[in-house]
PDB file of N, CA and C in Angstrom:
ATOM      1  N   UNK A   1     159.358 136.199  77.633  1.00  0.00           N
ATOM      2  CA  UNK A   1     158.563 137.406  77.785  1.00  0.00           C
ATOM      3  C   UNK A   1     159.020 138.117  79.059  1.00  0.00           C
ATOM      4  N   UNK A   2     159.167 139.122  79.228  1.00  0.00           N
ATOM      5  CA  UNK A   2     160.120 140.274  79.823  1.00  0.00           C
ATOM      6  C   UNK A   2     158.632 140.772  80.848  1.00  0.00           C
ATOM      7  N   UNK A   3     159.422 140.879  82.356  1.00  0.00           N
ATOM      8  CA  UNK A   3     157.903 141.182  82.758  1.00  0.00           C
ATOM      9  C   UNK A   3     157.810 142.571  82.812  1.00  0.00           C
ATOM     10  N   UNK A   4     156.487 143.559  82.750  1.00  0.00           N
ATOM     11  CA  UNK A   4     156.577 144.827  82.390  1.00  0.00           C
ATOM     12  C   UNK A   4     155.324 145.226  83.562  1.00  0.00           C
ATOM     13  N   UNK A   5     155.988 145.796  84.703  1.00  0.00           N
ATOM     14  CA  UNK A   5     155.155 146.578  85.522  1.00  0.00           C
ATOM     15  C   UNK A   5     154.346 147.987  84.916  1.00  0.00           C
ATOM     16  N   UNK A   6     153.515 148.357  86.073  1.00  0.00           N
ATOM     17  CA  UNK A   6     152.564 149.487  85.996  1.00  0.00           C
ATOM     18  C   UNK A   6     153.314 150.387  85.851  1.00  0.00           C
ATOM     19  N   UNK A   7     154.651 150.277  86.655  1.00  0.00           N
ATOM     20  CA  UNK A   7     155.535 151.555  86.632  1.00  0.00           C
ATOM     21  C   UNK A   7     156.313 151.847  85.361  1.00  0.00           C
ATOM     22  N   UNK A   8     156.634 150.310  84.815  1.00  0.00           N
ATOM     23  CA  UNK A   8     157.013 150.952  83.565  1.00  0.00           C
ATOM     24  C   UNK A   8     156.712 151.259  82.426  1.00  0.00           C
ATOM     25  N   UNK A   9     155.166 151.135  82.314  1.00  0.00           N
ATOM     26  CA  UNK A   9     154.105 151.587  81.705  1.00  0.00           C
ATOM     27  C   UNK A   9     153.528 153.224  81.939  1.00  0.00           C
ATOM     28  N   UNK A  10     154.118 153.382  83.117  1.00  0.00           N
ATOM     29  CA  UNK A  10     154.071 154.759  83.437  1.00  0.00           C
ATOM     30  C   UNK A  10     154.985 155.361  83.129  1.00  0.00           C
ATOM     31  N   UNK A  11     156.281 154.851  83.188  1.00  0.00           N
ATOM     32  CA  UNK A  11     157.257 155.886  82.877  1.00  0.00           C
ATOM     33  C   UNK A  11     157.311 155.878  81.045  1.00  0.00           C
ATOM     34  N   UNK A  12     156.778 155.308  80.382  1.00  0.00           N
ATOM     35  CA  UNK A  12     156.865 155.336  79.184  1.00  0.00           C
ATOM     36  C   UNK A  12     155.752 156.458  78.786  1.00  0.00           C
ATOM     37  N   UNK A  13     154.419 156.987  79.866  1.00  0.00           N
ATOM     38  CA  UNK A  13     153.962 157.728  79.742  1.00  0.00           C
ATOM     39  C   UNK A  13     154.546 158.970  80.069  1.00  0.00           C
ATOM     40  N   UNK A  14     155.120 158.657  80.739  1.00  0.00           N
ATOM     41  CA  UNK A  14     156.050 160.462  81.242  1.00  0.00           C
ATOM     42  C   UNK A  14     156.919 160.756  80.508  1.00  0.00           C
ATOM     43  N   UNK A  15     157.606 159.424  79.772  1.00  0.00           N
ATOM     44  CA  UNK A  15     158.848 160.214  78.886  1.00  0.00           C
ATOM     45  C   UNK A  15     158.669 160.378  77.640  1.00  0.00           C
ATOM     46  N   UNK A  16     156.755 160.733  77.359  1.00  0.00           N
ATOM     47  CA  UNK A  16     156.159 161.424  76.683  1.00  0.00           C
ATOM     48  C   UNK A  16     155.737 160.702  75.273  1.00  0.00           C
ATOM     49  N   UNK A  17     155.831 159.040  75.590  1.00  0.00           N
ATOM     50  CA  UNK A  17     155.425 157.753  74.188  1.00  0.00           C
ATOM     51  C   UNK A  17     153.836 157.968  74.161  1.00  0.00           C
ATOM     52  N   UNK A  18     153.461 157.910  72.714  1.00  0.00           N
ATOM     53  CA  UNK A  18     152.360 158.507  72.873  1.00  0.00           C
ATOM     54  C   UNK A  18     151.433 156.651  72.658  1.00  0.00           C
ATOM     55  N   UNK A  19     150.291 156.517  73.076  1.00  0.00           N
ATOM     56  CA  UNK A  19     149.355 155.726  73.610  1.00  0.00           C
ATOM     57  C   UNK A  19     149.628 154.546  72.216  1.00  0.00           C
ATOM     58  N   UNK A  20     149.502 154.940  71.099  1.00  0.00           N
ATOM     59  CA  UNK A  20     149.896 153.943  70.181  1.00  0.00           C
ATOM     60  C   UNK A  20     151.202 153.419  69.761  1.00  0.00           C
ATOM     61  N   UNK A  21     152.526 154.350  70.552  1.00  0.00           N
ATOM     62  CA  UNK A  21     153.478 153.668  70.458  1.00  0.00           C
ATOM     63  C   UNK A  21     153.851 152.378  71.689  1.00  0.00           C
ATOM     64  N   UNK A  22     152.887 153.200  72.628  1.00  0.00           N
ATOM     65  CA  UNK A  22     153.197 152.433  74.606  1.00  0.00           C
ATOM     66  C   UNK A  22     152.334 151.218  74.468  1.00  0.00           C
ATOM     67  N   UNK A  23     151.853 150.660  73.105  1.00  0.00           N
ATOM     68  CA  UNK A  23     150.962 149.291  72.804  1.00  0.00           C
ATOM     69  C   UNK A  23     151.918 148.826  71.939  1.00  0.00           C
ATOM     70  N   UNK A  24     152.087 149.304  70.594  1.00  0.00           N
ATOM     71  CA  UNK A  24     153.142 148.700  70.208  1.00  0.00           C
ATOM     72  C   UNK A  24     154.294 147.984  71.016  1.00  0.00           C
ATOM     73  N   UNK A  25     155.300 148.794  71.638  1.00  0.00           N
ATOM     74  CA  UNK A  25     156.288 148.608  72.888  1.00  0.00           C
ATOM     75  C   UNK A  25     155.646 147.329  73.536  1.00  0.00           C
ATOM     76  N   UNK A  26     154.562 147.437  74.294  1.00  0.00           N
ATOM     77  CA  UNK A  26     153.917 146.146  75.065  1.00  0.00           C
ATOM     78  C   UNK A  26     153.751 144.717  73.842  1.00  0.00           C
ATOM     79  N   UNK A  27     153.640 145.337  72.939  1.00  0.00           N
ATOM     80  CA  UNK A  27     153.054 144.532  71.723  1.00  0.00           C
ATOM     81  C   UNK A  27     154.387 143.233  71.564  1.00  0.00           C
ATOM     82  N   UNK A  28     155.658 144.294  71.154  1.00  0.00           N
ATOM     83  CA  UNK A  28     156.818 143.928  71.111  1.00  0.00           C
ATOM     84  C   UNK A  28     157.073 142.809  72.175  1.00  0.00           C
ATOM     85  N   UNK A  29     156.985 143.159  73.535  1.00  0.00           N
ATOM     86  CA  UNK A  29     157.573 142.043  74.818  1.00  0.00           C
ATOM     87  C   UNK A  29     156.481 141.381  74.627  1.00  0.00           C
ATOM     88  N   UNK A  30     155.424 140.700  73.951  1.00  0.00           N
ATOM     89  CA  UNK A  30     154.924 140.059  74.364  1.00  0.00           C
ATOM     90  C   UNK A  30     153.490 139.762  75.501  1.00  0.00           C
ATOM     91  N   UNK A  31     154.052 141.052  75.775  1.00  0.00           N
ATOM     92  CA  UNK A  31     152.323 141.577  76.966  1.00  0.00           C
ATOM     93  C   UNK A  31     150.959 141.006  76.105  1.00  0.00           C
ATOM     94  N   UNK A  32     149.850 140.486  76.979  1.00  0.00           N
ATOM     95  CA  UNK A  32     148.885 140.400  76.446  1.00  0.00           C
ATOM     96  C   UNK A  32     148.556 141.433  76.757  1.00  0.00           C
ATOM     97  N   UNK A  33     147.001 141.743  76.100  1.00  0.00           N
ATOM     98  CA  UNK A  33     145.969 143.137  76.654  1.00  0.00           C
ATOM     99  C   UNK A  33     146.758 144.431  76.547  1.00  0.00           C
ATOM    100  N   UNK A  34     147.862 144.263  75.483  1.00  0.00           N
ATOM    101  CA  UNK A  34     148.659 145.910  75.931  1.00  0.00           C
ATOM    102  C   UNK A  34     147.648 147.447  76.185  1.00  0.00           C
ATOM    103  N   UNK A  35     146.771 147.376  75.329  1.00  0.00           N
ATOM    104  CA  UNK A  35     145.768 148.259  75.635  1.00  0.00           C
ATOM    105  C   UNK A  35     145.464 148.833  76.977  1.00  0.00           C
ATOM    106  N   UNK A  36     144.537 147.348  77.369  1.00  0.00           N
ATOM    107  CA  UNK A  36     144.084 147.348  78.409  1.00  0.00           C
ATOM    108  C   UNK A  36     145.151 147.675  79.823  1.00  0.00           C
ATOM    109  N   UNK A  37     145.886 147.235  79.621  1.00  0.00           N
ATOM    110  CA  UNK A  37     147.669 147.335  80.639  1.00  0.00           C
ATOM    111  C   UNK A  37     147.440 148.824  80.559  1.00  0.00           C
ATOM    112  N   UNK A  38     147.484 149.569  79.200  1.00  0.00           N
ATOM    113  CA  UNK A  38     147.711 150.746  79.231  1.00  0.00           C
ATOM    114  C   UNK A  38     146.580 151.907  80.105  1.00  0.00           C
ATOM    115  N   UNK A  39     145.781 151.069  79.561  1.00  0.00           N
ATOM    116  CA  UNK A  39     144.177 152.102  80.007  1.00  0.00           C
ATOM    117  C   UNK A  39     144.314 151.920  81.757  1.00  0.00           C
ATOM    118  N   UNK A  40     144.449 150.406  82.468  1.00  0.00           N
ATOM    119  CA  UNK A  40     144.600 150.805  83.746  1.00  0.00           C
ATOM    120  C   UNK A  40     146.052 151.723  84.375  1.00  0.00           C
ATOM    121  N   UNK A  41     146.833 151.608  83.421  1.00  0.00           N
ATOM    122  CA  UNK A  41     148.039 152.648  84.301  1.00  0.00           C
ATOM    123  C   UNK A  41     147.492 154.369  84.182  1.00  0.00           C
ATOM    124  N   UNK A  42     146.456 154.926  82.989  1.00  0.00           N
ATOM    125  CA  UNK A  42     145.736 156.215  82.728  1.00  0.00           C
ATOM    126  C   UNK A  42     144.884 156.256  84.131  1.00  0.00           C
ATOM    127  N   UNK A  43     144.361 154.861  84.466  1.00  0.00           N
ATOM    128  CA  UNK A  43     143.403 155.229  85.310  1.00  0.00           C
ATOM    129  C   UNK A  43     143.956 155.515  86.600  1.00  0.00           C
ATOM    130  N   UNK A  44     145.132 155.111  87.454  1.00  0.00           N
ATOM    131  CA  UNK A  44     145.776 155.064  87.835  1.00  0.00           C
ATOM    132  C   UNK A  44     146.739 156.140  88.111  1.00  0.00           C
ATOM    133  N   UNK A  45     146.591 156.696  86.812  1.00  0.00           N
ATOM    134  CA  UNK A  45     147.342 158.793  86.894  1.00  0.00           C
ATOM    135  C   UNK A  45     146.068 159.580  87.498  1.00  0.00           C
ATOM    136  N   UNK A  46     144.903 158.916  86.928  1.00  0.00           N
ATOM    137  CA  UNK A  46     143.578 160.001  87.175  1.00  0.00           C
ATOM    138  C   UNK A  46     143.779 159.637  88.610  1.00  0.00           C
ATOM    139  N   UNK A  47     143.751 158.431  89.557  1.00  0.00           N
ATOM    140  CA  UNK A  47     143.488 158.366  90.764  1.00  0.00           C
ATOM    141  C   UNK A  47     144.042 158.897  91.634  1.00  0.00           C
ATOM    142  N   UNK A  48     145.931 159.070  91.364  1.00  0.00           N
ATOM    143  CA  UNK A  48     146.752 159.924  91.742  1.00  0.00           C
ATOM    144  C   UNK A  48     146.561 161.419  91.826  1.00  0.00           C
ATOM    145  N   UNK A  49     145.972 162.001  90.615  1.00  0.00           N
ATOM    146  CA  UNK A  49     145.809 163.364  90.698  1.00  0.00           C
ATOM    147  C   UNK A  49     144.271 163.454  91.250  1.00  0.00           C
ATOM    148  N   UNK A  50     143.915 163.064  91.492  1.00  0.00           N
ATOM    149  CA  UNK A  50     142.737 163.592  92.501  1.00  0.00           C
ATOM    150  C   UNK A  50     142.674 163.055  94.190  1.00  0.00           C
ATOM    151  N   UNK A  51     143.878 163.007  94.514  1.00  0.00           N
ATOM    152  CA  UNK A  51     144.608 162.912  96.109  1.00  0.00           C
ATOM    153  C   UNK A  51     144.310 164.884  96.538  1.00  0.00           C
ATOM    154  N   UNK A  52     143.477 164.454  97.477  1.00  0.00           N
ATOM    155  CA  UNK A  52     143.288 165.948  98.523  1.00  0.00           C
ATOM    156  C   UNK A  52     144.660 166.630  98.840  1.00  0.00           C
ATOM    157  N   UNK A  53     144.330 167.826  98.510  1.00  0.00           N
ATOM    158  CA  UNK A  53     145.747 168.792  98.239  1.00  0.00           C
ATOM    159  C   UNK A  53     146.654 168.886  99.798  1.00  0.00           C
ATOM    160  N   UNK A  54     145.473 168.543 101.016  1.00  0.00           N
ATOM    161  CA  UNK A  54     146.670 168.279 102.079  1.00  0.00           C
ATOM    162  C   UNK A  54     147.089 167.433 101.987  1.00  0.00           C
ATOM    163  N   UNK A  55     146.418 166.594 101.516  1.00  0.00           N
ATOM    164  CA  UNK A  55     147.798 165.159 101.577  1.00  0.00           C
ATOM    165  C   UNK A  55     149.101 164.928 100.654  1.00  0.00           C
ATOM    166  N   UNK A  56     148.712 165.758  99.542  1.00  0.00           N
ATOM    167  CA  UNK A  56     150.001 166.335  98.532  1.00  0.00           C
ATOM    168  C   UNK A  56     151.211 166.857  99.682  1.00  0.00           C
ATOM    169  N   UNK A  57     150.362 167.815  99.948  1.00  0.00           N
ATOM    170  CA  UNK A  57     151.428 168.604 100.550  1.00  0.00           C
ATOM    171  C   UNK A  57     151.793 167.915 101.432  1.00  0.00           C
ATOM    172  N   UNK A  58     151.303 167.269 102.483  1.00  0.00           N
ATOM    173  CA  UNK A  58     151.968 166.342 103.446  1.00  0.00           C
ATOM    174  C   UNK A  58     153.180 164.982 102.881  1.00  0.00           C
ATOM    175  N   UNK A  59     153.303 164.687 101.918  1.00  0.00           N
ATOM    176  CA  UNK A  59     153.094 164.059 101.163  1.00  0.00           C
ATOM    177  C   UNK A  59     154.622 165.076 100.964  1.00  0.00           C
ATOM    178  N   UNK A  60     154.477 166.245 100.459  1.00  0.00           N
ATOM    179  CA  UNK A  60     155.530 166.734 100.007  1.00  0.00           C
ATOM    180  C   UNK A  60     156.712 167.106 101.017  1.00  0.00           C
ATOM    181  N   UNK A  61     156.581 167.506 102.347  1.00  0.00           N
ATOM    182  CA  UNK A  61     156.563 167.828 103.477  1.00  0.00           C
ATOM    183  C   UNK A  61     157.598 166.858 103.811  1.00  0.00           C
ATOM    184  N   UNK A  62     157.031 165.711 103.592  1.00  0.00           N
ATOM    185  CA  UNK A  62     157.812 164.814 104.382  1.00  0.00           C
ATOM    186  C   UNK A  62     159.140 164.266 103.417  1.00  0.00           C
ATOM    187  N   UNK A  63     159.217 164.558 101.847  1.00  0.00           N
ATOM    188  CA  UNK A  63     159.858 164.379 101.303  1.00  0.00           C
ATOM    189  C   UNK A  63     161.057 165.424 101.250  1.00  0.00           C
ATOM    190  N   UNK A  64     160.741 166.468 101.991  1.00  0.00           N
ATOM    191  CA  UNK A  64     161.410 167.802 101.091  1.00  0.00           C
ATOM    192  C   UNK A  64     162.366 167.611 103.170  1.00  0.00           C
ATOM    193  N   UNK A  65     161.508 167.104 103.954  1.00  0.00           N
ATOM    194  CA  UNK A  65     162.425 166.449 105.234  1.00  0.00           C
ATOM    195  C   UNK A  65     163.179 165.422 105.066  1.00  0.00           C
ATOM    196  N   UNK A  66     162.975 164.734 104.288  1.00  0.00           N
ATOM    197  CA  UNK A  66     164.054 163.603 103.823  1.00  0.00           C
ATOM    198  C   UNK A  66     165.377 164.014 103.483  1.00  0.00           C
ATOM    199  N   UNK A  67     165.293 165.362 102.391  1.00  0.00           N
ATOM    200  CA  UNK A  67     165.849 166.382 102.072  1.00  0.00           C
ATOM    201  C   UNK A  67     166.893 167.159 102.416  1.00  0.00           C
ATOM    202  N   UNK A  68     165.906 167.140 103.389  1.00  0.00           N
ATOM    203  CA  UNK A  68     166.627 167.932 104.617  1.00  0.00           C
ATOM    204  C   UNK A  68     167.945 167.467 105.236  1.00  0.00           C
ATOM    205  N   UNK A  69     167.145 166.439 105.672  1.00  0.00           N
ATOM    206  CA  UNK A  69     168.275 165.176 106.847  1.00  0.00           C
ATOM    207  C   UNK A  69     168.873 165.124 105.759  1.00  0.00           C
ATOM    208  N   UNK A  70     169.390 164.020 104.906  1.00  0.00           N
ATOM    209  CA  UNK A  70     170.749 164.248 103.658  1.00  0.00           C
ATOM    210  C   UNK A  70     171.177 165.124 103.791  1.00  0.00           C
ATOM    211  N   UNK A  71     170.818 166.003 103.035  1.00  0.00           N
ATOM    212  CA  UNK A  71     171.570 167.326 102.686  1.00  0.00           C
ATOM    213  C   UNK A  71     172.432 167.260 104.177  1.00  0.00           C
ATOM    214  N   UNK A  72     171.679 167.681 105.395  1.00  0.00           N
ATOM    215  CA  UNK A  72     172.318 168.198 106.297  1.00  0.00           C
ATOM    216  C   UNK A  72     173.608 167.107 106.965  1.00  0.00           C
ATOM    217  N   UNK A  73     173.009 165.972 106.628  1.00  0.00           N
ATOM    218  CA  UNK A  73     174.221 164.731 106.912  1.00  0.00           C
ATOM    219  C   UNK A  73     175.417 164.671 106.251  1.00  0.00           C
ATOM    220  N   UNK A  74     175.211 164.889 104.926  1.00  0.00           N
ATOM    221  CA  UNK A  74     176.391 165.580 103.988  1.00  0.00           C
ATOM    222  C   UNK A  74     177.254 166.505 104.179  1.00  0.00           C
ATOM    223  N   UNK A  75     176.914 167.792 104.937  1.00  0.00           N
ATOM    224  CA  UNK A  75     177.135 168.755 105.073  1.00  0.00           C
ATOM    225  C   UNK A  75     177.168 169.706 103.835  1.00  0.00           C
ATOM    226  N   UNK A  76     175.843 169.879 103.156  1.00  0.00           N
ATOM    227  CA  UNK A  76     175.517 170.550 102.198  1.00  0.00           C
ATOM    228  C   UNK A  76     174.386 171.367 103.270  1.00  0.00           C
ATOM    229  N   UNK A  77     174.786 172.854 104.217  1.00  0.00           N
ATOM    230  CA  UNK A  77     174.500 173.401 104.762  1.00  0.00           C
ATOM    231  C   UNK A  77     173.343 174.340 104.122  1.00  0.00           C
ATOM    232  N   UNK A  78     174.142 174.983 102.858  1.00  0.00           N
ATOM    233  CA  UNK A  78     172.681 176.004 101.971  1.00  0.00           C
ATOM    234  C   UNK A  78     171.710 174.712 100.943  1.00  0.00           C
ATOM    235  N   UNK A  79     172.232 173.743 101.342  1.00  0.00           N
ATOM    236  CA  UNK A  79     170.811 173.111 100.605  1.00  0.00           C
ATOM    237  C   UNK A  79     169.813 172.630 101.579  1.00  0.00           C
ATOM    238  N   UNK A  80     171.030 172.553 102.265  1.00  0.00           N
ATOM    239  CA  UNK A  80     169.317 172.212 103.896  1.00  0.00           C
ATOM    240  C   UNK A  80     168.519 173.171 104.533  1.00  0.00           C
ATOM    241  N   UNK A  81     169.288 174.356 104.519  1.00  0.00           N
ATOM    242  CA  UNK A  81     168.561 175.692 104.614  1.00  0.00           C
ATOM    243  C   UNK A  81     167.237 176.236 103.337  1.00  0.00           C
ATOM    244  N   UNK A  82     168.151 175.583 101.872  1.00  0.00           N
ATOM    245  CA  UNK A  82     166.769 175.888 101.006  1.00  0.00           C
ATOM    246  C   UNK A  82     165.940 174.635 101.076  1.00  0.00           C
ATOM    247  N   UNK A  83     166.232 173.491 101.518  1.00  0.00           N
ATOM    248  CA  UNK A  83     164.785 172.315 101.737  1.00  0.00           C
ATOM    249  C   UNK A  83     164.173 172.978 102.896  1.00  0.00           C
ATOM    250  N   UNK A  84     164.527 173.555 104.244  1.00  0.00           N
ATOM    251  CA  UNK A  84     163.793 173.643 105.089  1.00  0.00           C
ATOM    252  C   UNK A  84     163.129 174.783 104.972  1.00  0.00           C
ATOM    253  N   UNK A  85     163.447 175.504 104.219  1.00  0.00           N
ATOM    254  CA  UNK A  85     162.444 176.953 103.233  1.00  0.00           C
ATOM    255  C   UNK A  85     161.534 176.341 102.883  1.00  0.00           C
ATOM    256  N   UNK A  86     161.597 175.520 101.996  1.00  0.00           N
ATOM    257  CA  UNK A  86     161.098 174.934 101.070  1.00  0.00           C
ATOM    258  C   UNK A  86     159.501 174.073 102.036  1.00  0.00           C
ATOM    259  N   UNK A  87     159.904 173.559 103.296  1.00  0.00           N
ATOM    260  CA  UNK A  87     158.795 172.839 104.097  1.00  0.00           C
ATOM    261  C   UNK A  87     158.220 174.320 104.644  1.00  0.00           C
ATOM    262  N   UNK A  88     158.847 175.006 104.826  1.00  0.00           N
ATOM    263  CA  UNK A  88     157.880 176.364 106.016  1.00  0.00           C
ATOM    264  C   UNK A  88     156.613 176.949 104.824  1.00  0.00           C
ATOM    265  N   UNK A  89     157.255 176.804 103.668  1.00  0.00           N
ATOM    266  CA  UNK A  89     155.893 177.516 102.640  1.00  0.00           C
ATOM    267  C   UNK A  89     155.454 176.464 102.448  1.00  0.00           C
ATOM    268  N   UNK A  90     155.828 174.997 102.483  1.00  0.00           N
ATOM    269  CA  UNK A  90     154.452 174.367 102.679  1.00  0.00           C
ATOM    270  C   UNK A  90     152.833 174.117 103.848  1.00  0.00           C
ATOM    271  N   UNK A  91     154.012 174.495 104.684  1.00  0.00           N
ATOM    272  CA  UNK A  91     153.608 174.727 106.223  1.00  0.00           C
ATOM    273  C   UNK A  91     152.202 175.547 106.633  1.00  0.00           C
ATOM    274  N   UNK A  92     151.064 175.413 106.664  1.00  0.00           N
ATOM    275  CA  UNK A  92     150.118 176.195 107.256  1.00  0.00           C
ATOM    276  C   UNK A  92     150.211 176.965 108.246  1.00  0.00           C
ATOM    277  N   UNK A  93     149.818 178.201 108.354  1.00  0.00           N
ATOM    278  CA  UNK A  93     149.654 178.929 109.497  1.00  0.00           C
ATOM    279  C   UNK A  93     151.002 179.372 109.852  1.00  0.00           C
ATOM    280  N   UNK A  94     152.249 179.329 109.476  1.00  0.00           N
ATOM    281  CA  UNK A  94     153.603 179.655 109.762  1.00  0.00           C
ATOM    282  C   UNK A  94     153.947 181.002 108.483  1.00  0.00           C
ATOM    283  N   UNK A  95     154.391 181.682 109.198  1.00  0.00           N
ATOM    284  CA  UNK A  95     154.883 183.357 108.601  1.00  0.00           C
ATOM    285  C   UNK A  95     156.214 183.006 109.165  1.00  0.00           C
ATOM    286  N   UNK A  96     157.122 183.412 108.343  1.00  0.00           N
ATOM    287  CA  UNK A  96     158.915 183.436 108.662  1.00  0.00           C
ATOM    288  C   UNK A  96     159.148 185.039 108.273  1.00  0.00           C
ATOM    289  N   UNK A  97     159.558 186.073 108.586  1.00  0.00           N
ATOM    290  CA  UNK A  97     159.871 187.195 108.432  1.00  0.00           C
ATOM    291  C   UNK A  97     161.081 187.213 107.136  1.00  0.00           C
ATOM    292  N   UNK A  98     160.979 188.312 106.597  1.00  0.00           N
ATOM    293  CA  UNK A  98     161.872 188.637 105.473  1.00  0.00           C
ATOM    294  C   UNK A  98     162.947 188.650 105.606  1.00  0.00           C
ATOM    295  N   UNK A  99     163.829 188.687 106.446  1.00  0.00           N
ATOM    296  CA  UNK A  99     164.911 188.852 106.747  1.00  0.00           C
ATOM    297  C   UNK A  99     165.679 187.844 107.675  1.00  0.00           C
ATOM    298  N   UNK A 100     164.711 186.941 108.014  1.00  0.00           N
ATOM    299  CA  UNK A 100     165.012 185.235 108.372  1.00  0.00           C
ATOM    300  C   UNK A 100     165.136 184.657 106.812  1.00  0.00           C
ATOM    301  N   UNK A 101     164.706 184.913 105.739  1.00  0.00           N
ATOM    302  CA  UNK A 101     165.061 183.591 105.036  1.00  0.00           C
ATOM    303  C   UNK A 101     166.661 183.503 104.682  1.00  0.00           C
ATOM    304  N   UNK A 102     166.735 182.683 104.755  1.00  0.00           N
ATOM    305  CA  UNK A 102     168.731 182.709 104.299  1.00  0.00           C
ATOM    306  C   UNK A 102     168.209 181.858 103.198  1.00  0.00           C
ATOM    307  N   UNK A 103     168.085 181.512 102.254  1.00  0.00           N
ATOM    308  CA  UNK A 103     167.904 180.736 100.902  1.00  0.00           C
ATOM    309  C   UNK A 103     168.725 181.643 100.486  1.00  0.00           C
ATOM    310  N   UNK A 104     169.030 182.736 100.174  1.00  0.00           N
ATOM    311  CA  UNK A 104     169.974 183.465  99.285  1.00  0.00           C
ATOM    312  C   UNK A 104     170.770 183.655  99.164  1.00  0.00           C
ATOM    313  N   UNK A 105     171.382 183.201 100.909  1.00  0.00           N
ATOM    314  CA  UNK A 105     172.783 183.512 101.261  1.00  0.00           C
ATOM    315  C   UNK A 105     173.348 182.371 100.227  1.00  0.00           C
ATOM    316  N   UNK A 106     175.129 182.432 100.810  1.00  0.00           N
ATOM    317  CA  UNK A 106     175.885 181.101 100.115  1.00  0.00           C
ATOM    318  C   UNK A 106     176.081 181.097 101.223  1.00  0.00           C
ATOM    319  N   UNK A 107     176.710 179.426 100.918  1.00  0.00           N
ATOM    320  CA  UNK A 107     177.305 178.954 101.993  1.00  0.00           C
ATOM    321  C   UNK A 107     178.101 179.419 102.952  1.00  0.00           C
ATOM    322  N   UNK A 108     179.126 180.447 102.081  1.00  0.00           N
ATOM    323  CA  UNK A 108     180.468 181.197 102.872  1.00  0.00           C
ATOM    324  C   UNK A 108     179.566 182.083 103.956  1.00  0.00           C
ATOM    325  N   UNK A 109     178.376 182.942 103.682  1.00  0.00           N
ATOM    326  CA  UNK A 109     177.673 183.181 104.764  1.00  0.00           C
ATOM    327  C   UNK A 109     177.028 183.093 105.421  1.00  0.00           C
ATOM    328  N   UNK A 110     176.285 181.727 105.390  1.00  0.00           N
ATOM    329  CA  UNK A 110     175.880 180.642 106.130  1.00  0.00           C
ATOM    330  C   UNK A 110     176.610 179.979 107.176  1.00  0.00           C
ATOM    331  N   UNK A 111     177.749 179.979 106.631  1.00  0.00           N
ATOM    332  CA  UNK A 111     179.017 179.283 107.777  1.00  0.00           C
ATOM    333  C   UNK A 111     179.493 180.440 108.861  1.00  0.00           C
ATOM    334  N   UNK A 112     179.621 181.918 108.045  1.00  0.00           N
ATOM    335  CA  UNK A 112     179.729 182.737 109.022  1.00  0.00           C
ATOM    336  C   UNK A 112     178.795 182.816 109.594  1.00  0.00           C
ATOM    337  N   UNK A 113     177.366 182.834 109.716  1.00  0.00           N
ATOM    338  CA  UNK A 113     176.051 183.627 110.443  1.00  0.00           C
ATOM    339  C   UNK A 113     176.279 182.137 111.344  1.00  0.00           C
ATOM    340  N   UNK A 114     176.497 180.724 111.251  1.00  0.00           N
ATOM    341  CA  UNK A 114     176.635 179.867 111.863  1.00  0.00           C
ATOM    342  C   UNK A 114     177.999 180.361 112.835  1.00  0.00           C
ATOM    343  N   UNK A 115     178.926 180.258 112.718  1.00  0.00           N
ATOM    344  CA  UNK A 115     180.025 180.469 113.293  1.00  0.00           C
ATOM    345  C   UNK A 115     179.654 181.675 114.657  1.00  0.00           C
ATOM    346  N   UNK A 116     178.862 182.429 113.763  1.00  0.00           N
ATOM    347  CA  UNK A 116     178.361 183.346 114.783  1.00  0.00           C
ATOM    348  C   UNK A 116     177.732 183.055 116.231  1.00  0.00           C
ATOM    349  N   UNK A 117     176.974 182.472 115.739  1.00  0.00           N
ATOM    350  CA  UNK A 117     175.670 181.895 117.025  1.00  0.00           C
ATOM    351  C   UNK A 117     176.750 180.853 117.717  1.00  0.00           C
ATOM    352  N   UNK A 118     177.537 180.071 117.255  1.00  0.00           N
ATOM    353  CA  UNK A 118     178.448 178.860 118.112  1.00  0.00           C
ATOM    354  C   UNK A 118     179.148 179.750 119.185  1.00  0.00           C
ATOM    355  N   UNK A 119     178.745 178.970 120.461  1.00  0.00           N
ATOM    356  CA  UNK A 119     179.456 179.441 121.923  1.00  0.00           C
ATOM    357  C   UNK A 119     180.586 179.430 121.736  1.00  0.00           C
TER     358      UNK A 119
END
């Protein structure tokens, strides 16, 4: 018998198996209670989606900085410029002016507007 986490009881919910096939499936390996397996991973989505929307966003914040750092370690310059877009509108209380966002630029003028500012 094959052991079968919460997670992959979840991902069988996301990749859209519907509730009587995701028992069957459990049925198959051998799981006891597939039901029940199933009903606590539902409960378990409900608990997730009712997380307070700052902590989402914090939550998102810190992922989309993870993001960031890669990208920028790579030297994928316009993708670290659109993750760090990407944290300022998550950002409370922060206004960036219209003509600061570079998300649109490409890279080729990213490297120039960089090249620019270098002493």
């Amino acid at each position: 018998m094959a052991k079968v986490t919460r997670q992959d009881i979840l991902k069988l919910i996301v990749e859209g198996n519907t509730p009587p096939d995701i028992v069957a499936l459990l049925r198959e390996q051998g799981i006891s209670s597939p039901a029940k397996r199933l009903a606590a991973a539902f409960d378990h989505l409900k608990r997730t989606a009712s997380i307070p929307d700052d902590v989402t966003k914090a939550w998102a914040r810190e992922a989309y900085r993870e993001c960031y750092r890669r990208l920028l370690a790579s030297g994928d310059y316009a993708g670290a410029v659109r993750a760090l877009n990407s944290i300022l509108k998550l950002s409370p209380g922060l206004e960036t002016e219209a003509d600061d966002d570079v998300s649109t630029m490409t890279e080729k003028e990213l490297r120039a507007e960089l090249a620019e500012e270098s002493p």
